[in-house]
C-alpha atoms as a PDB file:
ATOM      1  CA  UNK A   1       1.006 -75.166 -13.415  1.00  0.00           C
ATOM      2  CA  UNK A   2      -0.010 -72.500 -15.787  1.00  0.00           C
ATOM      3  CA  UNK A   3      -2.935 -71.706 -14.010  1.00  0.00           C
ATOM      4  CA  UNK A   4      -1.173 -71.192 -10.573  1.00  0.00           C
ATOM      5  CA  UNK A   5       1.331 -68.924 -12.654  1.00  0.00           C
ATOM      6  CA  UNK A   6      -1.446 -66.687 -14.275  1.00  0.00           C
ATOM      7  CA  UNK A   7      -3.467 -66.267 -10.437  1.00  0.00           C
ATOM      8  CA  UNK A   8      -0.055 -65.184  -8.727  1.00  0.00           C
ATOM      9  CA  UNK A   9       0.645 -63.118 -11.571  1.00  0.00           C
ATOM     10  CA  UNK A  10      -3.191 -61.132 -11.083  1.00  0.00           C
ATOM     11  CA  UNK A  11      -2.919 -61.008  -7.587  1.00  0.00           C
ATOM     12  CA  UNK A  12       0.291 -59.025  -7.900  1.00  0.00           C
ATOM     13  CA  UNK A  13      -1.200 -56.516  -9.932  1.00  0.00           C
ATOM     14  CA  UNK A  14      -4.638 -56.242  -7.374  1.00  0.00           C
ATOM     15  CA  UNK A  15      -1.719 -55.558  -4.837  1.00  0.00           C
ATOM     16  CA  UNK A  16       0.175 -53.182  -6.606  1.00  0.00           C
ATOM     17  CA  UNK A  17      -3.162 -51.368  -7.748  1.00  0.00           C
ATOM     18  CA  UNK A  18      -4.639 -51.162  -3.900  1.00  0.00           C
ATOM     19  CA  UNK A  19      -1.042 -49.724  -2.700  1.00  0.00           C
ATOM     20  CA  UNK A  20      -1.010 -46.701  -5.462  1.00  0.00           C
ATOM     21  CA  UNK A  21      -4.475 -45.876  -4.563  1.00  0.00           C
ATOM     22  CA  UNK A  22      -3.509 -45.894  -0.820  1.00  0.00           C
ATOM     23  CA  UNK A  23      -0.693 -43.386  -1.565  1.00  0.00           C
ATOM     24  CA  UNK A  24      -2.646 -41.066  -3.865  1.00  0.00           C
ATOM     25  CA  UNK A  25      -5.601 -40.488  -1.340  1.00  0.00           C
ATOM     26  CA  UNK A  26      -2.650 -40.167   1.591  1.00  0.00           C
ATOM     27  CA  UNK A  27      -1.442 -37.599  -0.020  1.00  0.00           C
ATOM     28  CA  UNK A  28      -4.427 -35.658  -1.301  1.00  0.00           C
ATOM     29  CA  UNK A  29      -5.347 -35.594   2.267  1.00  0.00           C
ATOM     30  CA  UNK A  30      -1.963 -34.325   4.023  1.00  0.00           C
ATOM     31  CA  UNK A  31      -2.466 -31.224   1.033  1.00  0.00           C
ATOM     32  CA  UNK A  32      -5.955 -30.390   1.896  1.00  0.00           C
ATOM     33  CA  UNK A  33      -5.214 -30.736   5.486  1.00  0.00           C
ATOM     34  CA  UNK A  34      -1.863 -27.955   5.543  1.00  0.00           C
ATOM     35  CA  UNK A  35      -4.007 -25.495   3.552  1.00  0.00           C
ATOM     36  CA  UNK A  36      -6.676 -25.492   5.814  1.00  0.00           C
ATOM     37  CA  UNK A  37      -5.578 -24.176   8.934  1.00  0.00           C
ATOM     38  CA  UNK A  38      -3.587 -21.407   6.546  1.00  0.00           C
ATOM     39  CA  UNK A  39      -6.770 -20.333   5.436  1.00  0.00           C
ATOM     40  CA  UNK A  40      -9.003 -20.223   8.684  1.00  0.00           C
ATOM     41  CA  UNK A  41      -5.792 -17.903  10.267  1.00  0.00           C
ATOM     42  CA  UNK A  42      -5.561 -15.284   7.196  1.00  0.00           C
ATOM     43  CA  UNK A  43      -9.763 -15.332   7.303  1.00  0.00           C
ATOM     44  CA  UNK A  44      -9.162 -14.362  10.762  1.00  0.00           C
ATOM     45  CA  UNK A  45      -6.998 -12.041  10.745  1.00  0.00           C
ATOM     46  CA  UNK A  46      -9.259  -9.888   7.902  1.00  0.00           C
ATOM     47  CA  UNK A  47     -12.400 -10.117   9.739  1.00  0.00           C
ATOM     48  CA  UNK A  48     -10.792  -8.850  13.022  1.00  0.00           C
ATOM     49  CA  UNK A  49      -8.370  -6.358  11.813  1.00  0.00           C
ATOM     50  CA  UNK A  50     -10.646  -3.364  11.277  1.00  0.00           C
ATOM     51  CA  UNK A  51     -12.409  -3.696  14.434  1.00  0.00           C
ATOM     52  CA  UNK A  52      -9.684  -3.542  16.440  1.00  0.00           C
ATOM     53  CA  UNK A  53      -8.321  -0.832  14.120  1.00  0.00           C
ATOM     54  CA  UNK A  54     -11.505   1.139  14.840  1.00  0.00           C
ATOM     55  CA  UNK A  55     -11.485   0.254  19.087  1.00  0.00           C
ATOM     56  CA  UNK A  56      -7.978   1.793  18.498  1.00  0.00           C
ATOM     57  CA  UNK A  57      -8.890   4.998  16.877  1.00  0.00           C
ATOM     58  CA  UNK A  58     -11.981   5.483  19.615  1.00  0.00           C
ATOM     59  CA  UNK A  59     -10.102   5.206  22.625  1.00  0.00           C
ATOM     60  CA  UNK A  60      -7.573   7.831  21.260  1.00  0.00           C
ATOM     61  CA  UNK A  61      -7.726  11.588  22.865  1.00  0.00           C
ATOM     62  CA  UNK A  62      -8.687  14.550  20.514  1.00  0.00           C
ATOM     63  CA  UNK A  63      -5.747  16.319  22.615  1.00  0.00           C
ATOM     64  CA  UNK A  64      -3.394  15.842  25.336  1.00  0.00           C
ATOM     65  CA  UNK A  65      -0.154  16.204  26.542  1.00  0.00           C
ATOM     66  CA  UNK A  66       3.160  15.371  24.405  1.00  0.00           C
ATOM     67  CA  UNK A  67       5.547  13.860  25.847  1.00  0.00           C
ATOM     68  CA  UNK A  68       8.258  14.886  23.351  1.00  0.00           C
ATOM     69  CA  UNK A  69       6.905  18.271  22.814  1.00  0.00           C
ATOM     70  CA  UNK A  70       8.137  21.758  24.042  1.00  0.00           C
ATOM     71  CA  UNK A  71       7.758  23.077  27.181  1.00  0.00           C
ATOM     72  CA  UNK A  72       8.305  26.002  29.618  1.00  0.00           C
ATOM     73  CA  UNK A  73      10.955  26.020  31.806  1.00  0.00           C
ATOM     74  CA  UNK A  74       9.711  23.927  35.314  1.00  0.00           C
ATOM     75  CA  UNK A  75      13.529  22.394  36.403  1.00  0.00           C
ATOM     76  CA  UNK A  76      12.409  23.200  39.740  1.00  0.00           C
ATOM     77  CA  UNK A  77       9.041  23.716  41.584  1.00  0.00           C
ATOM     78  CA  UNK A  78      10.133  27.751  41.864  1.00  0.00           C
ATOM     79  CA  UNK A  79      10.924  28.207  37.779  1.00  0.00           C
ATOM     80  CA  UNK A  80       7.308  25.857  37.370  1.00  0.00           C
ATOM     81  CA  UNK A  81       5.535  28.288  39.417  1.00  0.00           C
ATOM     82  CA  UNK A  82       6.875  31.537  37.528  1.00  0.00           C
ATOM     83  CA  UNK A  83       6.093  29.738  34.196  1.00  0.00           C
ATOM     84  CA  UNK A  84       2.933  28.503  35.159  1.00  0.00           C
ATOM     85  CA  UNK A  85       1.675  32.119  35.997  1.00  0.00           C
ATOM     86  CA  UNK A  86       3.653  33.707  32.444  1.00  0.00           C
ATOM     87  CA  UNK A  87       1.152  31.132  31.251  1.00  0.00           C
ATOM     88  CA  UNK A  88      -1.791  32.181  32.946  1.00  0.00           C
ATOM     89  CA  UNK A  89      -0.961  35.872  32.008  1.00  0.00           C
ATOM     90  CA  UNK A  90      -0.708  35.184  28.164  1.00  0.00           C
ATOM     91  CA  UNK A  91      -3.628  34.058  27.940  1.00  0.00           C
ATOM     92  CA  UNK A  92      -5.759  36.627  30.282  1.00  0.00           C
ATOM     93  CA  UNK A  93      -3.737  39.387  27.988  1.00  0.00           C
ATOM     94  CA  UNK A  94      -4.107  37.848  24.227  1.00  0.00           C
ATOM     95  CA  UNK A  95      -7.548  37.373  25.150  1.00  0.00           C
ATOM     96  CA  UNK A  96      -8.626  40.547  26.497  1.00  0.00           C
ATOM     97  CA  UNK A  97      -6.582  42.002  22.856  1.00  0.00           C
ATOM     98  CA  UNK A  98      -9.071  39.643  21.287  1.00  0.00           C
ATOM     99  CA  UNK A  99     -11.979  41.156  22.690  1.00  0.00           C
ATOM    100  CA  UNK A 100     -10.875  44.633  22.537  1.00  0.00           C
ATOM    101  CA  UNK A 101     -10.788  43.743  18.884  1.00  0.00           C
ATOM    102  CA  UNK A 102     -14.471  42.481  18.829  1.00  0.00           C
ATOM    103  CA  UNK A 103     -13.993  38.833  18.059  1.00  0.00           C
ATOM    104  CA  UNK A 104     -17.284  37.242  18.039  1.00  0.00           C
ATOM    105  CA  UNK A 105     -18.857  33.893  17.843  1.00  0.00           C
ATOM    106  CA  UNK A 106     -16.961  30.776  19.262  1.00  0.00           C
ATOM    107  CA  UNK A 107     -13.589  32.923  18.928  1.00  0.00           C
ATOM    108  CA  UNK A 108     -15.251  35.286  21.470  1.00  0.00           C
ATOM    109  CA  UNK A 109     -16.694  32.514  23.835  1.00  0.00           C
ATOM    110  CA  UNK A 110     -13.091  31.078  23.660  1.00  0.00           C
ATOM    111  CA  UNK A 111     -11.585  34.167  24.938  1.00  0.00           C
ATOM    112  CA  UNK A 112     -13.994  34.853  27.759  1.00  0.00           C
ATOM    113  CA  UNK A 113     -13.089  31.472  28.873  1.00  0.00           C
ATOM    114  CA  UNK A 114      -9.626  31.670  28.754  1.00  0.00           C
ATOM    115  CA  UNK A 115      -9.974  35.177  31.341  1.00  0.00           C
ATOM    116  CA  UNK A 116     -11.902  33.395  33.448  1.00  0.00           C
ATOM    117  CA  UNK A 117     -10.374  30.050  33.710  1.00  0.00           C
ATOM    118  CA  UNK A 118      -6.319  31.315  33.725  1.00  0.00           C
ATOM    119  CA  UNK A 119      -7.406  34.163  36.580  1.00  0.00           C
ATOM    120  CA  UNK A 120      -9.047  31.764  38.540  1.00  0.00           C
ATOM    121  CA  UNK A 121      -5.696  29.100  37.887  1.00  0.00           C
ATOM    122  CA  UNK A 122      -3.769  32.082  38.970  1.00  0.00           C
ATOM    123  CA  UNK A 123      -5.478  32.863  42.093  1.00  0.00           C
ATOM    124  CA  UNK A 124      -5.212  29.236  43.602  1.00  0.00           C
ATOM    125  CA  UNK A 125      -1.618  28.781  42.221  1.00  0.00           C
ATOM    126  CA  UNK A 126      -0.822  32.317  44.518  1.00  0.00           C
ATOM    127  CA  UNK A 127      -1.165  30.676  48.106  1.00  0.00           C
ATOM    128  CA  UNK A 128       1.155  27.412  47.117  1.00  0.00           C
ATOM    129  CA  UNK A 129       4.064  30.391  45.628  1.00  0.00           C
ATOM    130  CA  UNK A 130       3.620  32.079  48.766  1.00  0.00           C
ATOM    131  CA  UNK A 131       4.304  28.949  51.092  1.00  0.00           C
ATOM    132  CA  UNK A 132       7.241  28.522  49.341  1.00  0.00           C
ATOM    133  CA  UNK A 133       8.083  32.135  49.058  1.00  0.00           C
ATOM    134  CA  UNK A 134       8.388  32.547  45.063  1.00  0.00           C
ATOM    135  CA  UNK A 135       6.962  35.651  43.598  1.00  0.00           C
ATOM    136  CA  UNK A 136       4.913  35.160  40.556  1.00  0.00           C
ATOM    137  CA  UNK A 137       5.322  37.523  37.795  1.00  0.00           C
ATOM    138  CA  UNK A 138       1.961  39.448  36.557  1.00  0.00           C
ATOM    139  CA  UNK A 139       2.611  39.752  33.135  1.00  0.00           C
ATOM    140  CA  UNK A 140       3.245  37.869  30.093  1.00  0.00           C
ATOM    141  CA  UNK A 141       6.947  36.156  29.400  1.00  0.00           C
ATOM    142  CA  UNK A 142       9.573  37.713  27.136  1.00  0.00           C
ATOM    143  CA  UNK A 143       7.974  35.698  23.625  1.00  0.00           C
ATOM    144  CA  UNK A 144       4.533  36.558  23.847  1.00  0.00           C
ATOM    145  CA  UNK A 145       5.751  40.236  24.768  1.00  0.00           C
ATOM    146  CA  UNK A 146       7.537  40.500  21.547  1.00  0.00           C
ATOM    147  CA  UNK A 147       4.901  38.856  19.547  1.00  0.00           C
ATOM    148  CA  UNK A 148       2.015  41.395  20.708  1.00  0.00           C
ATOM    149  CA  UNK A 149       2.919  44.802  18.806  1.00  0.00           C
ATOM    150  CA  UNK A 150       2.727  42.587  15.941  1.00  0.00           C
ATOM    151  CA  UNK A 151      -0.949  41.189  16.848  1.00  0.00           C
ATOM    152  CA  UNK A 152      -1.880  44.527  17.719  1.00  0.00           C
ATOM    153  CA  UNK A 153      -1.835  45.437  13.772  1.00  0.00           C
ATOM    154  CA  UNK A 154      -3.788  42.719  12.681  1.00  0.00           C
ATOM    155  CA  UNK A 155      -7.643  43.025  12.468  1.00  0.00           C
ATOM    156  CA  UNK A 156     -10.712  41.215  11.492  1.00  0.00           C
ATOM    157  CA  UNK A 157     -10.192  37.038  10.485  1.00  0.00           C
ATOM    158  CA  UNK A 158      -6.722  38.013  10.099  1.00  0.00           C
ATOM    159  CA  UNK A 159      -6.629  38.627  13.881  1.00  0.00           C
ATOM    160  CA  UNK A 160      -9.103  35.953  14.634  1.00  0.00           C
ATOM    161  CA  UNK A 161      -7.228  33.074  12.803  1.00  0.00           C
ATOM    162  CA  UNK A 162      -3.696  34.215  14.412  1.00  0.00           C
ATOM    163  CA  UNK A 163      -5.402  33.983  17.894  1.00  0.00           C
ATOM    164  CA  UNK A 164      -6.751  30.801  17.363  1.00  0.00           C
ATOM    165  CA  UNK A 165      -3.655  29.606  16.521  1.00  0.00           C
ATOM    166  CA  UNK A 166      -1.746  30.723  19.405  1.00  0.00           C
ATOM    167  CA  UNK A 167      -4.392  29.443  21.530  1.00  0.00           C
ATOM    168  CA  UNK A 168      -3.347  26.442  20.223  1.00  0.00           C
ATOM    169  CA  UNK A 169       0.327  26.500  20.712  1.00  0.00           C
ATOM    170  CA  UNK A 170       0.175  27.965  23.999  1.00  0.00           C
ATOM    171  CA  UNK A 171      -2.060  25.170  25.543  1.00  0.00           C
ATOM    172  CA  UNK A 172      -0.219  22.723  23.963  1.00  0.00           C
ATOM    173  CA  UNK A 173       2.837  23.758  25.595  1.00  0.00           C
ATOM    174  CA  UNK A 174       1.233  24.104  28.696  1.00  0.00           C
ATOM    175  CA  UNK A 175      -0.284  20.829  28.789  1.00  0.00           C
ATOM    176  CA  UNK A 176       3.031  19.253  28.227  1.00  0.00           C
ATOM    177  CA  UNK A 177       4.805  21.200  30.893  1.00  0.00           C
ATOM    178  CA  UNK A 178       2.042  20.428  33.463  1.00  0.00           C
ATOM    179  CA  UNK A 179       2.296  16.880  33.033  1.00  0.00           C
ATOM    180  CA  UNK A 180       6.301  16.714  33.059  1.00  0.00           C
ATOM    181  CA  UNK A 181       6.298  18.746  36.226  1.00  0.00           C
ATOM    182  CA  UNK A 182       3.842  16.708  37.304  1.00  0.00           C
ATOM    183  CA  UNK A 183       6.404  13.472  37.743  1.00  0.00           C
ATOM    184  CA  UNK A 184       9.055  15.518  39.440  1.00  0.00           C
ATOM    185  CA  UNK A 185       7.591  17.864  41.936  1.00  0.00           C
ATOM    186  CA  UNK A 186       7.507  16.487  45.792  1.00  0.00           C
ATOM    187  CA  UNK A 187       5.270  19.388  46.544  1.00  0.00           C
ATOM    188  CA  UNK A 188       2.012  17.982  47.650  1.00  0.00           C
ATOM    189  CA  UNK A 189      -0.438  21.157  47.246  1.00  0.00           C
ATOM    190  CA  UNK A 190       1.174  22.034  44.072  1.00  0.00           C
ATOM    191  CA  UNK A 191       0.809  18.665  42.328  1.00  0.00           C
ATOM    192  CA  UNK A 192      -2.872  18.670  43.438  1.00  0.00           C
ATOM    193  CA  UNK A 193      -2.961  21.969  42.072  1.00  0.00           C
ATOM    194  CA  UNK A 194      -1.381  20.175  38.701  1.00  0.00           C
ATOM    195  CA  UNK A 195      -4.139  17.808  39.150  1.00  0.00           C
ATOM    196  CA  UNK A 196      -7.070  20.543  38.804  1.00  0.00           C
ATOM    197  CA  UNK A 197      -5.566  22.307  36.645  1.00  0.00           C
ATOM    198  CA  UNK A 198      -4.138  20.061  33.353  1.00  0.00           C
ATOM    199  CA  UNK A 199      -7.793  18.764  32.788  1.00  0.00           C
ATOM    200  CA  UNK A 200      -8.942  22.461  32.017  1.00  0.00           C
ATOM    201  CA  UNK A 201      -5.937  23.034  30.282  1.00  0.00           C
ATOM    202  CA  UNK A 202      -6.386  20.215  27.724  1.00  0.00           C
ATOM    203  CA  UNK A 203     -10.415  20.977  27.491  1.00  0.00           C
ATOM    204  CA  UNK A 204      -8.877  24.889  26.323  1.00  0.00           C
ATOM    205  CA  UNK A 205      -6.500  23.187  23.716  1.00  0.00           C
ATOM    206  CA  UNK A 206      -9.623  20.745  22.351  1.00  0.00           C
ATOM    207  CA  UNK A 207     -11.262  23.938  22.030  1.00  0.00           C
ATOM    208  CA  UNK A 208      -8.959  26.000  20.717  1.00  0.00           C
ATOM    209  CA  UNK A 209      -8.192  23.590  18.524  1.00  0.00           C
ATOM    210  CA  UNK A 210     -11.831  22.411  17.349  1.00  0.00           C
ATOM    211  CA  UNK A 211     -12.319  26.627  16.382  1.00  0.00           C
ATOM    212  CA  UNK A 212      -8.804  26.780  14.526  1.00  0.00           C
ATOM    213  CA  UNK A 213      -9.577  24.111  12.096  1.00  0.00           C
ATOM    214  CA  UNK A 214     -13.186  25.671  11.781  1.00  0.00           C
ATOM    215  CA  UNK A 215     -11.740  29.066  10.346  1.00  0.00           C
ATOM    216  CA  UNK A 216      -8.871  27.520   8.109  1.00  0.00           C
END
Protein backbone atom coordinates (compact mmCIF):
# COMPACT_ATOMS: atom_id res chain seq x y z
CA UNK A 1 0.00 0.00 0.00
CA UNK A 2 2.76 2.33 0.86
CA UNK A 3 4.51 1.73 -2.13
CA UNK A 4 1.50 2.48 -4.50
CA UNK A 5 1.11 5.76 -2.30
CA UNK A 6 4.82 6.93 -2.71
CA UNK A 7 4.70 6.10 -6.98
CA UNK A 8 1.35 8.19 -7.33
CA UNK A 9 2.76 10.69 -5.18
CA UNK A 10 6.24 10.98 -7.78
CA UNK A 11 4.32 10.79 -10.71
CA UNK A 12 2.39 13.87 -9.66
CA UNK A 13 5.32 15.84 -9.25
CA UNK A 14 6.96 14.48 -12.98
CA UNK A 15 3.50 15.92 -14.13
CA UNK A 16 3.48 19.03 -12.49
CA UNK A 17 7.30 19.55 -13.43
CA UNK A 18 6.67 18.73 -17.42
CA UNK A 19 3.52 21.28 -17.35
CA UNK A 20 5.71 24.38 -15.82
CA UNK A 21 8.35 23.71 -18.29
CA UNK A 22 5.70 23.62 -21.10
CA UNK A 23 4.45 27.09 -19.99
CA UNK A 24 7.84 28.74 -19.50
CA UNK A 25 9.19 27.84 -23.08
CA UNK A 26 5.40 28.92 -24.45
CA UNK A 27 5.92 31.92 -23.29
CA UNK A 28 9.56 32.71 -24.00
CA UNK A 29 8.57 32.00 -27.47
CA UNK A 30 5.27 34.25 -27.93
CA UNK A 31 8.03 37.25 -26.45
CA UNK A 32 10.71 36.58 -28.90
CA UNK A 33 8.23 36.13 -31.58
CA UNK A 34 6.22 39.95 -31.01
CA UNK A 35 9.66 41.62 -30.90
CA UNK A 36 10.74 40.33 -33.97
CA UNK A 37 8.67 41.59 -36.57
CA UNK A 38 8.98 45.17 -34.47
CA UNK A 39 12.45 45.07 -35.16
CA UNK A 40 12.72 43.94 -38.93
CA UNK A 41 9.94 47.10 -39.60
CA UNK A 42 12.00 49.95 -37.61
CA UNK A 43 15.39 48.29 -39.45
CA UNK A 44 13.46 49.00 -42.46
CA UNK A 45 12.34 51.96 -42.20
CA UNK A 46 16.21 53.40 -41.31
CA UNK A 47 17.82 51.77 -44.15
CA UNK A 48 15.23 53.17 -46.66
CA UNK A 49 14.53 56.52 -45.31
CA UNK A 50 17.51 58.45 -46.66
CA UNK A 51 17.31 57.11 -50.03
CA UNK A 52 14.12 58.05 -50.66
CA UNK A 53 14.90 61.33 -48.86
CA UNK A 54 17.72 61.83 -51.38
CA UNK A 55 15.36 60.53 -54.78
CA UNK A 56 13.19 63.35 -53.24
CA UNK A 57 15.64 66.13 -53.14
CA UNK A 58 16.97 65.07 -56.93
CA UNK A 59 13.86 65.19 -58.66
CA UNK A 60 13.19 68.72 -57.17
CA UNK A 61 13.57 71.92 -59.69
CA UNK A 62 16.36 74.54 -58.91
CA UNK A 63 13.39 77.04 -59.99
CA UNK A 64 9.98 77.18 -61.21
CA UNK A 65 6.82 78.61 -60.99
CA UNK A 66 4.91 79.37 -57.52
CA UNK A 67 1.81 78.73 -57.33
CA UNK A 68 1.10 81.00 -54.33
CA UNK A 69 3.43 83.64 -55.41
CA UNK A 70 2.79 87.17 -56.94
CA UNK A 71 1.92 87.86 -60.18
CA UNK A 72 1.08 90.47 -62.89
CA UNK A 73 -2.17 91.24 -63.66
CA UNK A 74 -3.47 88.44 -66.61
CA UNK A 75 -7.58 88.36 -65.51
CA UNK A 76 -8.08 88.28 -69.08
CA UNK A 77 -6.08 87.25 -72.23
CA UNK A 78 -5.98 91.33 -73.17
CA UNK A 79 -4.49 92.53 -69.45
CA UNK A 80 -1.97 89.04 -69.94
CA UNK A 81 -0.84 90.35 -73.14
CA UNK A 82 -0.10 94.07 -71.88
CA UNK A 83 1.69 92.51 -68.83
CA UNK A 84 3.47 90.05 -70.63
CA UNK A 85 5.10 92.79 -72.91
CA UNK A 86 5.67 95.42 -69.47
CA UNK A 87 7.60 92.24 -68.76
CA UNK A 88 9.48 91.88 -71.76
CA UNK A 89 10.29 95.69 -71.66
CA UNK A 90 11.79 95.60 -68.04
CA UNK A 91 13.99 93.48 -68.75
CA UNK A 92 15.31 94.75 -72.40
CA UNK A 93 15.55 98.32 -70.36
CA UNK A 94 17.28 97.21 -66.84
CA UNK A 95 19.52 95.35 -68.94
CA UNK A 96 20.64 97.69 -71.46
CA UNK A 97 21.16 100.23 -67.88
CA UNK A 98 23.32 97.30 -66.90
CA UNK A 99 25.45 97.41 -69.76
CA UNK A 100 25.59 101.04 -70.16
CA UNK A 101 27.07 100.68 -66.72
CA UNK A 102 29.78 98.12 -67.86
CA UNK A 103 28.74 95.05 -65.96
CA UNK A 104 31.01 92.34 -66.87
CA UNK A 105 31.47 88.69 -66.40
CA UNK A 106 28.33 86.39 -65.94
CA UNK A 107 26.32 89.69 -64.85
CA UNK A 108 27.10 90.92 -68.41
CA UNK A 109 26.34 87.55 -70.26
CA UNK A 110 23.06 87.63 -68.19
CA UNK A 111 22.05 90.89 -69.54
CA UNK A 112 22.83 90.27 -73.18
CA UNK A 113 20.59 87.38 -72.79
CA UNK A 114 17.86 88.90 -71.29
CA UNK A 115 17.85 91.68 -74.67
CA UNK A 116 17.89 89.06 -76.78
CA UNK A 117 15.57 86.55 -75.41
CA UNK A 118 12.58 89.26 -74.08
CA UNK A 119 12.86 91.12 -77.81
CA UNK A 120 12.57 88.06 -79.51
CA UNK A 121 9.39 86.98 -76.78
CA UNK A 122 8.10 90.32 -77.75
CA UNK A 123 8.19 90.02 -81.38
CA UNK A 124 6.20 86.62 -81.53
CA UNK A 125 3.80 87.74 -78.70
CA UNK A 126 3.00 91.02 -81.36
CA UNK A 127 1.05 88.96 -84.13
CA UNK A 128 -1.28 86.97 -81.37
CA UNK A 129 -2.11 90.99 -79.71
CA UNK A 130 -2.82 92.00 -83.08
CA UNK A 131 -5.41 89.12 -83.91
CA UNK A 132 -7.08 90.06 -81.04
CA UNK A 133 -6.62 93.72 -81.48
CA UNK A 134 -4.78 94.69 -78.03
CA UNK A 135 -2.02 97.16 -78.25
CA UNK A 136 1.04 96.28 -76.35
CA UNK A 137 2.73 98.93 -74.47
CA UNK A 138 6.64 99.55 -75.37
CA UNK A 139 7.89 100.48 -72.23
CA UNK A 140 8.34 99.35 -68.81
CA UNK A 141 5.15 99.28 -66.17
CA UNK A 142 4.55 101.98 -63.56
CA UNK A 143 7.03 99.93 -60.63
CA UNK A 144 10.00 99.38 -62.51
CA UNK A 145 9.57 103.10 -63.85
CA UNK A 146 9.77 104.41 -60.40
CA UNK A 147 12.46 102.13 -59.31
CA UNK A 148 14.98 103.21 -62.25
CA UNK A 149 16.13 106.90 -61.20
CA UNK A 150 17.08 105.14 -58.18
CA UNK A 151 19.27 102.34 -60.11
CA UNK A 152 20.54 104.94 -62.20
CA UNK A 153 22.71 106.26 -59.04
CA UNK A 154 24.09 103.15 -58.15
CA UNK A 155 27.45 101.98 -59.67
CA UNK A 156 29.95 99.26 -59.60
CA UNK A 157 28.85 95.75 -57.32
CA UNK A 158 26.46 98.01 -55.81
CA UNK A 159 24.69 98.17 -59.21
CA UNK A 160 25.60 94.68 -60.13
CA UNK A 161 24.16 92.98 -56.94
CA UNK A 162 20.78 95.19 -57.17
CA UNK A 163 20.39 93.91 -60.82
CA UNK A 164 20.87 90.54 -60.02
CA UNK A 165 18.41 90.73 -57.66
CA UNK A 166 15.72 92.15 -59.66
CA UNK A 167 16.49 89.71 -62.23
CA UNK A 168 15.44 87.51 -59.81
CA UNK A 169 12.19 88.92 -58.71
CA UNK A 170 11.10 89.81 -62.02
CA UNK A 171 11.39 86.22 -63.49
CA UNK A 172 9.97 84.86 -60.66
CA UNK A 173 6.94 86.79 -61.08
CA UNK A 174 6.83 86.13 -64.52
CA UNK A 175 7.11 82.54 -64.30
CA UNK A 176 4.22 82.43 -61.98
CA UNK A 177 1.99 84.58 -64.09
CA UNK A 178 2.78 82.51 -67.24
CA UNK A 179 1.78 79.41 -65.75
CA UNK A 180 -1.57 80.78 -64.04
CA UNK A 181 -2.56 82.27 -67.35
CA UNK A 182 -1.65 79.34 -68.73
CA UNK A 183 -4.88 77.30 -67.11
CA UNK A 184 -7.33 79.99 -68.04
CA UNK A 185 -6.70 81.29 -71.48
CA UNK A 186 -8.92 79.55 -74.44
CA UNK A 187 -6.64 81.26 -76.86
CA UNK A 188 -4.90 78.60 -78.77
CA UNK A 189 -1.79 80.62 -80.36
CA UNK A 190 -1.30 82.41 -77.20
CA UNK A 191 -1.08 79.38 -74.89
CA UNK A 192 1.40 77.85 -77.39
CA UNK A 193 3.07 81.00 -77.20
CA UNK A 194 2.93 80.36 -73.12
CA UNK A 195 4.32 77.08 -73.99
CA UNK A 196 7.67 78.51 -75.70
CA UNK A 197 7.99 80.95 -73.71
CA UNK A 198 7.81 79.82 -69.63
CA UNK A 199 10.74 77.30 -70.31
CA UNK A 200 13.10 80.34 -71.19
CA UNK A 201 11.64 82.22 -68.59
CA UNK A 202 12.49 79.77 -65.77
CA UNK A 203 16.13 78.95 -67.48
CA UNK A 204 16.54 83.26 -66.95
CA UNK A 205 15.39 82.92 -63.22
CA UNK A 206 17.95 79.64 -62.66
CA UNK A 207 20.36 81.98 -63.98
CA UNK A 208 19.69 84.91 -62.47
CA UNK A 209 19.47 83.25 -59.57
CA UNK A 210 22.71 80.91 -59.75
CA UNK A 211 24.77 84.70 -60.33
CA UNK A 212 22.84 86.40 -57.29
CA UNK A 213 23.93 83.95 -54.76
CA UNK A 214 27.49 84.03 -56.45
CA UNK A 215 27.96 87.87 -55.58
CA UNK A 216 26.27 87.81 -52.01
Amino acid sequence: MKRLTLSLFAASLLALNACSTTDTKTSDTSTTGSATPEATATDSASMTAPADTAKTSAMAPAGAPDPSGPTAPHADDAEFMKSAAHSDQNEIQLSKMALAKGVSGDAKALADKMIADHTKSTAALKPIAASAKVTLPTDMDAEHKAMAPAMEKLSGKEFETKYLAQMVTDHQKTANTLAAHKTMTKNTALSGWIDTTLPVVVEHLNMSSKDSKMKM
